[in-house]
N, C-alpha and C. Protein backbone atom coordinates (compact mmCIF):
# COMPACT_ATOMS: atom_id res chain seq x y z
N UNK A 1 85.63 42.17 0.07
CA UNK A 1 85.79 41.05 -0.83
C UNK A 1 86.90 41.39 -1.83
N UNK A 2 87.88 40.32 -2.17
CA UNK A 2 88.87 40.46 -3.17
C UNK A 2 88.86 40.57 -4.46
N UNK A 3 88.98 40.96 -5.24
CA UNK A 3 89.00 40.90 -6.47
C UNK A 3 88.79 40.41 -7.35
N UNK A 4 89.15 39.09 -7.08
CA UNK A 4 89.27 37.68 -7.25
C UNK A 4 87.59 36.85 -6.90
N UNK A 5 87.38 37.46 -5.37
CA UNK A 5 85.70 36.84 -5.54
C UNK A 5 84.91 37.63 -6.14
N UNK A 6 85.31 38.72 -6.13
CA UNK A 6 84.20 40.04 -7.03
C UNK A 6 83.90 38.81 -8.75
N UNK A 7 85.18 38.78 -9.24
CA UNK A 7 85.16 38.45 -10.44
C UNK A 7 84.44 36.84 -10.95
N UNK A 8 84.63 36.18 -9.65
CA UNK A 8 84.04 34.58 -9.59
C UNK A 8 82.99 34.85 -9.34
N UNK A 9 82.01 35.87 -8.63
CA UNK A 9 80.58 35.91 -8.35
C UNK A 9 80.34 36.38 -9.69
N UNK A 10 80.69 37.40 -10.49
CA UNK A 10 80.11 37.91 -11.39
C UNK A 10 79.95 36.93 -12.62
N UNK A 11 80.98 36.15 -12.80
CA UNK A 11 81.19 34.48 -13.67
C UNK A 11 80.00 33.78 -13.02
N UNK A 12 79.56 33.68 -11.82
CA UNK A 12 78.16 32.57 -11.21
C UNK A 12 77.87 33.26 -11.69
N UNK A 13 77.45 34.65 -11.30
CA UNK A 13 76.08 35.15 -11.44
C UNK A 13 75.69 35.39 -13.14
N UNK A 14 76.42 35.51 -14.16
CA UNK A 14 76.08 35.32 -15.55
C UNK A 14 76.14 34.10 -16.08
N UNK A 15 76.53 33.02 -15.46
CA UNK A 15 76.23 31.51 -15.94
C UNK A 15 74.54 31.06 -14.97
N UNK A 16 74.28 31.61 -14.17
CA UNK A 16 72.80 31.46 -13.47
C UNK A 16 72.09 32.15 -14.36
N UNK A 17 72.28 33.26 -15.06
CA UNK A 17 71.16 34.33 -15.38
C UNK A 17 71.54 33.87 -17.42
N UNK A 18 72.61 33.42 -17.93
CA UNK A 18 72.11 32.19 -18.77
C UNK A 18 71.40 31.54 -18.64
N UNK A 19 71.68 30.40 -17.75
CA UNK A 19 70.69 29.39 -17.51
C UNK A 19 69.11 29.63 -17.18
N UNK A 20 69.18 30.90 -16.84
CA UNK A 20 67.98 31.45 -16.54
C UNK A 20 67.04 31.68 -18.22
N UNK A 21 67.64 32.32 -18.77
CA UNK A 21 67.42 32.56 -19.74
C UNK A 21 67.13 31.59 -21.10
N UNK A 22 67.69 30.32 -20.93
CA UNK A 22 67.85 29.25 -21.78
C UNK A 22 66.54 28.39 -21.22
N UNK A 23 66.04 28.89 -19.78
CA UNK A 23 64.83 28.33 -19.48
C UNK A 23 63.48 28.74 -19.75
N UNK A 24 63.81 29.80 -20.29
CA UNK A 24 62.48 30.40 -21.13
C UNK A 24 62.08 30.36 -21.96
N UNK A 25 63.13 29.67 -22.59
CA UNK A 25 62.73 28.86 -24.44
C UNK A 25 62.62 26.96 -23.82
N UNK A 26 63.73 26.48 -23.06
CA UNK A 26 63.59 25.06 -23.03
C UNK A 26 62.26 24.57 -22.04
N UNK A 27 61.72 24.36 -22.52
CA UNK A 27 60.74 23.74 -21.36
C UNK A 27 60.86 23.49 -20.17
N UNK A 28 61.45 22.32 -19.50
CA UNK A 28 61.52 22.12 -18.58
C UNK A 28 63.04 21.87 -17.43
N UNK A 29 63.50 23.74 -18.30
CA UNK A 29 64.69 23.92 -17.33
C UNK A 29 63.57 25.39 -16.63
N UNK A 30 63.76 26.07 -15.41
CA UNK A 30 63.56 26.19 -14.79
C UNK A 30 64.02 28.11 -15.37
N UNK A 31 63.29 29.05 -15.06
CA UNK A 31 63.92 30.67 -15.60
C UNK A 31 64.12 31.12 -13.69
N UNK A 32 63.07 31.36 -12.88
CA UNK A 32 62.86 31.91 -11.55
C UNK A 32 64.28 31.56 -10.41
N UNK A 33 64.30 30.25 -10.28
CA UNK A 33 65.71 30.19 -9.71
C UNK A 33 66.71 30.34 -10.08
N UNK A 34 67.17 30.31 -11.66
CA UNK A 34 68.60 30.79 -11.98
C UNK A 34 68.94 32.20 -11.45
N UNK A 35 67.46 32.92 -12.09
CA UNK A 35 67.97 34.64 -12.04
C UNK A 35 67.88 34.83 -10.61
N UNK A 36 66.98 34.28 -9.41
CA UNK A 36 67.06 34.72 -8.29
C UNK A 36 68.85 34.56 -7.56
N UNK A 37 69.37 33.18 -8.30
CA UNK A 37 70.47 33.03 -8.19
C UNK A 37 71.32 34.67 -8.78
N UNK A 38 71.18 34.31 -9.90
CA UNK A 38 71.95 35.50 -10.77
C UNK A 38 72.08 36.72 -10.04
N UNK A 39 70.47 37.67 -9.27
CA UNK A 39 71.04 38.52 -8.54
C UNK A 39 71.35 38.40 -7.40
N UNK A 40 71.21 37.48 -6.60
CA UNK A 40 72.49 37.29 -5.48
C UNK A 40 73.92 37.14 -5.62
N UNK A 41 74.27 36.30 -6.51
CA UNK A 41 75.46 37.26 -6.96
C UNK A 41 75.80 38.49 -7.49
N UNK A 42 75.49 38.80 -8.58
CA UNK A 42 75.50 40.16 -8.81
C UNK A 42 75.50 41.10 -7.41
N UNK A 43 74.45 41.18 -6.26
CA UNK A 43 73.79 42.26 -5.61
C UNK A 43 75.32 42.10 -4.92
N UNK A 44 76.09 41.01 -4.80
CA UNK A 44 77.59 40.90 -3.94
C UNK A 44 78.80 41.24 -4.06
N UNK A 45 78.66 41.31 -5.75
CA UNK A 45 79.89 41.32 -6.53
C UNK A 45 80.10 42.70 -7.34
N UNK A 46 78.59 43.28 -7.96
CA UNK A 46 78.56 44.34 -8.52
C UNK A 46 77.54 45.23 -8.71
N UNK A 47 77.22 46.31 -7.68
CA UNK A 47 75.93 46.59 -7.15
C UNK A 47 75.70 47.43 -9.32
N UNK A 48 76.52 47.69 -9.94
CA UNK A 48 75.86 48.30 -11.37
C UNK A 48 75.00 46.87 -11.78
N UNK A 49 75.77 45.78 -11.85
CA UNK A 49 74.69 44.88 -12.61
C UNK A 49 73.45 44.18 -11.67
N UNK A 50 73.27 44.07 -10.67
CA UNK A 50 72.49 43.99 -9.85
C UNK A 50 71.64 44.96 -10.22
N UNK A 51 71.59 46.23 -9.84
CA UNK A 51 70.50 47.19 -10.72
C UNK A 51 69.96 46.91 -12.10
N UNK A 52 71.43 46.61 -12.68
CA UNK A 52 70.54 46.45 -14.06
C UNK A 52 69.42 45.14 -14.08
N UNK A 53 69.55 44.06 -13.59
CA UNK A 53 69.01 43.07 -13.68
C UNK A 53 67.83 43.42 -12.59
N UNK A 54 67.82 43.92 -11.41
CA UNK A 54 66.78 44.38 -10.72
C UNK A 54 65.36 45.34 -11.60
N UNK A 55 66.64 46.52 -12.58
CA UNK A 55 65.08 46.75 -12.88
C UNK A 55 64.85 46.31 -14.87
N UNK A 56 65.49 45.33 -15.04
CA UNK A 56 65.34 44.63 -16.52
C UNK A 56 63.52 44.44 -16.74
N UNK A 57 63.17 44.86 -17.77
CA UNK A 57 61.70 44.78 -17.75
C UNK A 57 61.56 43.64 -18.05
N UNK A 58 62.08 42.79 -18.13
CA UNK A 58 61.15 41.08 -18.29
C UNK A 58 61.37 40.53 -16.52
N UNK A 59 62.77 40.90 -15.94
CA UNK A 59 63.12 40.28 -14.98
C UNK A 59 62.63 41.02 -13.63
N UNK A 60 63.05 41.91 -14.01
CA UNK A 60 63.17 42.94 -12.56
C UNK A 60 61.68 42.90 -11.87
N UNK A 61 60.85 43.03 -12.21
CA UNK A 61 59.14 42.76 -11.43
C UNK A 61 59.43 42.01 -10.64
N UNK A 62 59.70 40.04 -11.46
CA UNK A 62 59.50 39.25 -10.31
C UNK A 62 60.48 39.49 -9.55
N UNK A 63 61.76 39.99 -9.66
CA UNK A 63 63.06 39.90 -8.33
C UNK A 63 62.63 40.64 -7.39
N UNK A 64 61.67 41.98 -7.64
CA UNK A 64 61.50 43.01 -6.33
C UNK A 64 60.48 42.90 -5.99
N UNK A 65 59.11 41.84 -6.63
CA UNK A 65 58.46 41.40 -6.20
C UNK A 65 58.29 40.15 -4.74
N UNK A 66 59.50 39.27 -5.33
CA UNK A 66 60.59 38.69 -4.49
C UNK A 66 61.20 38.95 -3.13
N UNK A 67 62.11 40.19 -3.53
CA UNK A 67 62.82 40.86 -2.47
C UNK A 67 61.69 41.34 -1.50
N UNK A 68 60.87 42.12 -2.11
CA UNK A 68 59.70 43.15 -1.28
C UNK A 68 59.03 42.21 -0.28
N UNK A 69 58.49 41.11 -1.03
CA UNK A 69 56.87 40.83 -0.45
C UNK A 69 57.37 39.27 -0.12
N UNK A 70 58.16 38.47 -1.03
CA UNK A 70 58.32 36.83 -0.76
C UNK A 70 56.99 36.49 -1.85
N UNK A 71 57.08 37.19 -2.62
CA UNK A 71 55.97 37.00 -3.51
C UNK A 71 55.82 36.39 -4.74
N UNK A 72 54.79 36.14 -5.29
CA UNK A 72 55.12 34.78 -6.91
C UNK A 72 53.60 34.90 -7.69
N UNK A 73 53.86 35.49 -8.59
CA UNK A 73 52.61 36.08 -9.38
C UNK A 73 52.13 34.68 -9.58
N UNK A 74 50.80 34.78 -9.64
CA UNK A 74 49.47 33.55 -9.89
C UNK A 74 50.16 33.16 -11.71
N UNK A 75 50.53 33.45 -12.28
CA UNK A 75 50.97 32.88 -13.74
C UNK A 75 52.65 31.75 -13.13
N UNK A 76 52.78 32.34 -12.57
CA UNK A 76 54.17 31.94 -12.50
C UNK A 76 54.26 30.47 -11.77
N UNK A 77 53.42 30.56 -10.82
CA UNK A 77 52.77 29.68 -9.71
C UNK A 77 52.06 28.51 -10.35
N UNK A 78 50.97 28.67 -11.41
CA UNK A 78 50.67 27.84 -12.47
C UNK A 78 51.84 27.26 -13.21
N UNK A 79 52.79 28.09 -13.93
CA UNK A 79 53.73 27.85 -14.69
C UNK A 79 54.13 26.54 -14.41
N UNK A 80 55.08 27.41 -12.96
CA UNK A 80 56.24 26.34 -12.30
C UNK A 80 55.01 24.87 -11.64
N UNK A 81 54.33 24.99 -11.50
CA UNK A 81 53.52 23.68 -10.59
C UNK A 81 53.01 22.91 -11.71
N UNK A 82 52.97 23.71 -12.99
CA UNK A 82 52.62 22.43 -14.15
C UNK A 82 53.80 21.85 -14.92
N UNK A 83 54.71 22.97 -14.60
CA UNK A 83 56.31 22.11 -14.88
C UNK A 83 56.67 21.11 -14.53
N UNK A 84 56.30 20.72 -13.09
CA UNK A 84 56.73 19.85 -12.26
C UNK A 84 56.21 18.84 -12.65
N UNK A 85 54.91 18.88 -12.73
CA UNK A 85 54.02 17.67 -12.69
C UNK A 85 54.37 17.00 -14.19
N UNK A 86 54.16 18.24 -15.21
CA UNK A 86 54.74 17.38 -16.51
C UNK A 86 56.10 16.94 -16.75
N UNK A 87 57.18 17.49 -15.88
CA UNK A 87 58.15 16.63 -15.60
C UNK A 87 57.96 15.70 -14.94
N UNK A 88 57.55 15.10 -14.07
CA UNK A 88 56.97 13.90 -13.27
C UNK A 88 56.67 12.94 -13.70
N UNK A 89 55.63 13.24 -15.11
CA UNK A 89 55.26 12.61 -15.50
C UNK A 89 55.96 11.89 -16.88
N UNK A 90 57.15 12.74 -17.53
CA UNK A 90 57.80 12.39 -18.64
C UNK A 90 58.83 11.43 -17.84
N UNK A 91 59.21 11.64 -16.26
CA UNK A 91 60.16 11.00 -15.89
C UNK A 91 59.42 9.53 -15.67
N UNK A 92 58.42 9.62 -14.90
CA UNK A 92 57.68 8.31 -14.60
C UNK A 92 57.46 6.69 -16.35
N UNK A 93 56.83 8.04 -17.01
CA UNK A 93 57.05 7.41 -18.56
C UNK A 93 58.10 6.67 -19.48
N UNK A 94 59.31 7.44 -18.88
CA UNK A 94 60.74 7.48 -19.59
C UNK A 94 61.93 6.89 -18.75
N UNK A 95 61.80 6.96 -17.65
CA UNK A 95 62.81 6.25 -16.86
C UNK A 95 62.04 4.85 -15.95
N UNK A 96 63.04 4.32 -16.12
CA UNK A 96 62.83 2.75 -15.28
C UNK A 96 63.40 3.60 -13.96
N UNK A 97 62.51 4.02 -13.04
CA UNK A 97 63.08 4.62 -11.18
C UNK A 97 62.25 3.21 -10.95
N UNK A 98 62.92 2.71 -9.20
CA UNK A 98 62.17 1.93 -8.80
C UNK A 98 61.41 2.93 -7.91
N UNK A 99 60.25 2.02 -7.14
CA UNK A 99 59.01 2.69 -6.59
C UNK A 99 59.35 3.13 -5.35
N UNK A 100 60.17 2.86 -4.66
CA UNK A 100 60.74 4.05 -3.50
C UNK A 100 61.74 5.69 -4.19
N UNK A 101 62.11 5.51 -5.31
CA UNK A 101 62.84 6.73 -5.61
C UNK A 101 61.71 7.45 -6.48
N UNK A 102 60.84 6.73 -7.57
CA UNK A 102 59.90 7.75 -7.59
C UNK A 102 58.77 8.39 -6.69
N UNK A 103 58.67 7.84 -5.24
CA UNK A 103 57.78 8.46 -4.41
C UNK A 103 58.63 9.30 -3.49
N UNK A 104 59.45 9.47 -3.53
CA UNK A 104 60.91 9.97 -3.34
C UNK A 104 60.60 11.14 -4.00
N UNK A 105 60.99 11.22 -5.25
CA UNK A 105 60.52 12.58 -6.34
C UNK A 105 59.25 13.38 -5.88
N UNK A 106 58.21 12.46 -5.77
CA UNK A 106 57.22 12.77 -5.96
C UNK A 106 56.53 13.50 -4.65
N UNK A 107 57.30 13.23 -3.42
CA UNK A 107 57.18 14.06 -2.22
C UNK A 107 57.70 15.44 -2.19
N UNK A 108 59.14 15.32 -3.01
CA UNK A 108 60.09 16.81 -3.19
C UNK A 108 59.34 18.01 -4.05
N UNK A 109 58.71 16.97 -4.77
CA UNK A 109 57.98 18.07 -5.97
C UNK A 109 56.96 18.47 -5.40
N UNK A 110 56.13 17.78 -4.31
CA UNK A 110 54.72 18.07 -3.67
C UNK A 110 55.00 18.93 -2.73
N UNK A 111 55.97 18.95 -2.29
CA UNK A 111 56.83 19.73 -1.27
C UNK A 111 57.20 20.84 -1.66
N UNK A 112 57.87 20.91 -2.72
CA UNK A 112 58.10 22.20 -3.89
C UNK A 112 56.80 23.43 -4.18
N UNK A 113 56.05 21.98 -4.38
CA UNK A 113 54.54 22.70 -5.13
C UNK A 113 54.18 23.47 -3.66
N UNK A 114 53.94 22.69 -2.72
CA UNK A 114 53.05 23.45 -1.82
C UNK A 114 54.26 24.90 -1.41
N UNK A 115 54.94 24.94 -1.22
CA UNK A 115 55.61 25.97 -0.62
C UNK A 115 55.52 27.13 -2.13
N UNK A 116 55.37 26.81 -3.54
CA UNK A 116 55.17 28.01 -4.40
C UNK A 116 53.41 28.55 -4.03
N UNK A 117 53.08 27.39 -4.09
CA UNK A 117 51.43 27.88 -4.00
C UNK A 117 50.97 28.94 -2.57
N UNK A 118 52.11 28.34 -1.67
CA UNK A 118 51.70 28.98 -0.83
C UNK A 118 52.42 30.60 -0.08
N UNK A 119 53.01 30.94 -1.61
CA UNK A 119 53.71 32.29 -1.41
C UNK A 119 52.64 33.16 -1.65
N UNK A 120 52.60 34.48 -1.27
CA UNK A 120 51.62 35.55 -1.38
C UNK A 120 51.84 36.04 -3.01
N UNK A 121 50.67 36.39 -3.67
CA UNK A 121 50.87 36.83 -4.86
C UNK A 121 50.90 38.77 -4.68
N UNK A 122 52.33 39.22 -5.36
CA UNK A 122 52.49 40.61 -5.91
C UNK A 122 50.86 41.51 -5.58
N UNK A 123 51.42 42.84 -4.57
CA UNK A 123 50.35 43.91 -4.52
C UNK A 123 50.34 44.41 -5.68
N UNK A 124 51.36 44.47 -6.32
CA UNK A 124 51.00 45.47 -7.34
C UNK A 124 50.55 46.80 -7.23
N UNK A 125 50.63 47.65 -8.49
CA UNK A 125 49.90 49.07 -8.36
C UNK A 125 48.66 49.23 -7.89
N UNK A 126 48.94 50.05 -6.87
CA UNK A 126 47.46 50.28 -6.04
C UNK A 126 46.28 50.86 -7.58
N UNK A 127 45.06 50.21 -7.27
CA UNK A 127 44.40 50.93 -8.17
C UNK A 127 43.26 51.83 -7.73
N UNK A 128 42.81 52.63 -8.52
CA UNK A 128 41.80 54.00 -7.72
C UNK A 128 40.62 53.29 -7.47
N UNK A 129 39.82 53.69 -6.17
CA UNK A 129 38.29 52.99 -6.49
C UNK A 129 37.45 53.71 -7.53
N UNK A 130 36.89 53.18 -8.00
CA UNK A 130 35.82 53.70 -8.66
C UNK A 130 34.49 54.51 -8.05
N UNK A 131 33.99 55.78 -8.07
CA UNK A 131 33.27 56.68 -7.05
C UNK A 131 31.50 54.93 -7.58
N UNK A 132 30.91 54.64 -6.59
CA UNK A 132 29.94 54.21 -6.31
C UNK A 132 30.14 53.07 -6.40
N UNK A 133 31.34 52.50 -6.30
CA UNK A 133 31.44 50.75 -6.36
C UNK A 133 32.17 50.95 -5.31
N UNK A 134 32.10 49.51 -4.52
CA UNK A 134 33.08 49.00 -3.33
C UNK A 134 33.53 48.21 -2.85
């Protein structure tokens, strides 16, 4: 890769991992897909910031949770599936859609929902058994 795309991925990949970031204070912009964005660029353009953002302690869990398993912690899964719906519902409230484009929405988001719900949630740290429980 040229120089030139090194430097344009690394420009995506810190305008995704903004946006990522601006979604963790704004409600209903979105944090999980920017940064998954963010390190796919990065992992292309500059394997130092790719690490860094891989193992960032707010970020890095869910990305190698991600990478590892295809996985989506049970908080996150809640999060994003009540995002939707309360976006759904501010849009339904607030915009004049006619009734084929909001059932339109309302399939993409159900569609959305089922494919988060139905990711495996993070193994996580194995934990010890306890001697007489099982």
């Amino acid at each position: 890769m040229t120089n030139l795309g090194r430097g344009l991925l690394v420009i995506t990949g810190s305008a995704f991992l903004l946006l990522g970031i601006v979604g963790i204070i704004v409600p209903m912009l979105p944090t999980t897909p920017f940064v998954l964005l963010a390190i796919g660029c990065y992992s292309r353009s500059s394997p130092r910031l790719g690490h860094w953002l891989e193992t960032h302690p707010r970020f890095g869990p869910t990305l190698r949770a991600w990478r590892n398993e295809g996985a989506i912690g049970g908080r996150a899964k809640a999060a994003a599936v009540l995002a939707m719906a309360l976006g759904y519902g501010f849009l339904i409230v607030g915009a004049k859609i006619p009734v084929v484009g909001s059932a339109a929405i309302a399939a993409t988001l159900v569609a959305c929902a089922v494919f988060i719900l139905s990711r495996p949630s993070p193994a996580g740290p194995a934990r010890p058994k306890l001697k007489g429980v099982t």
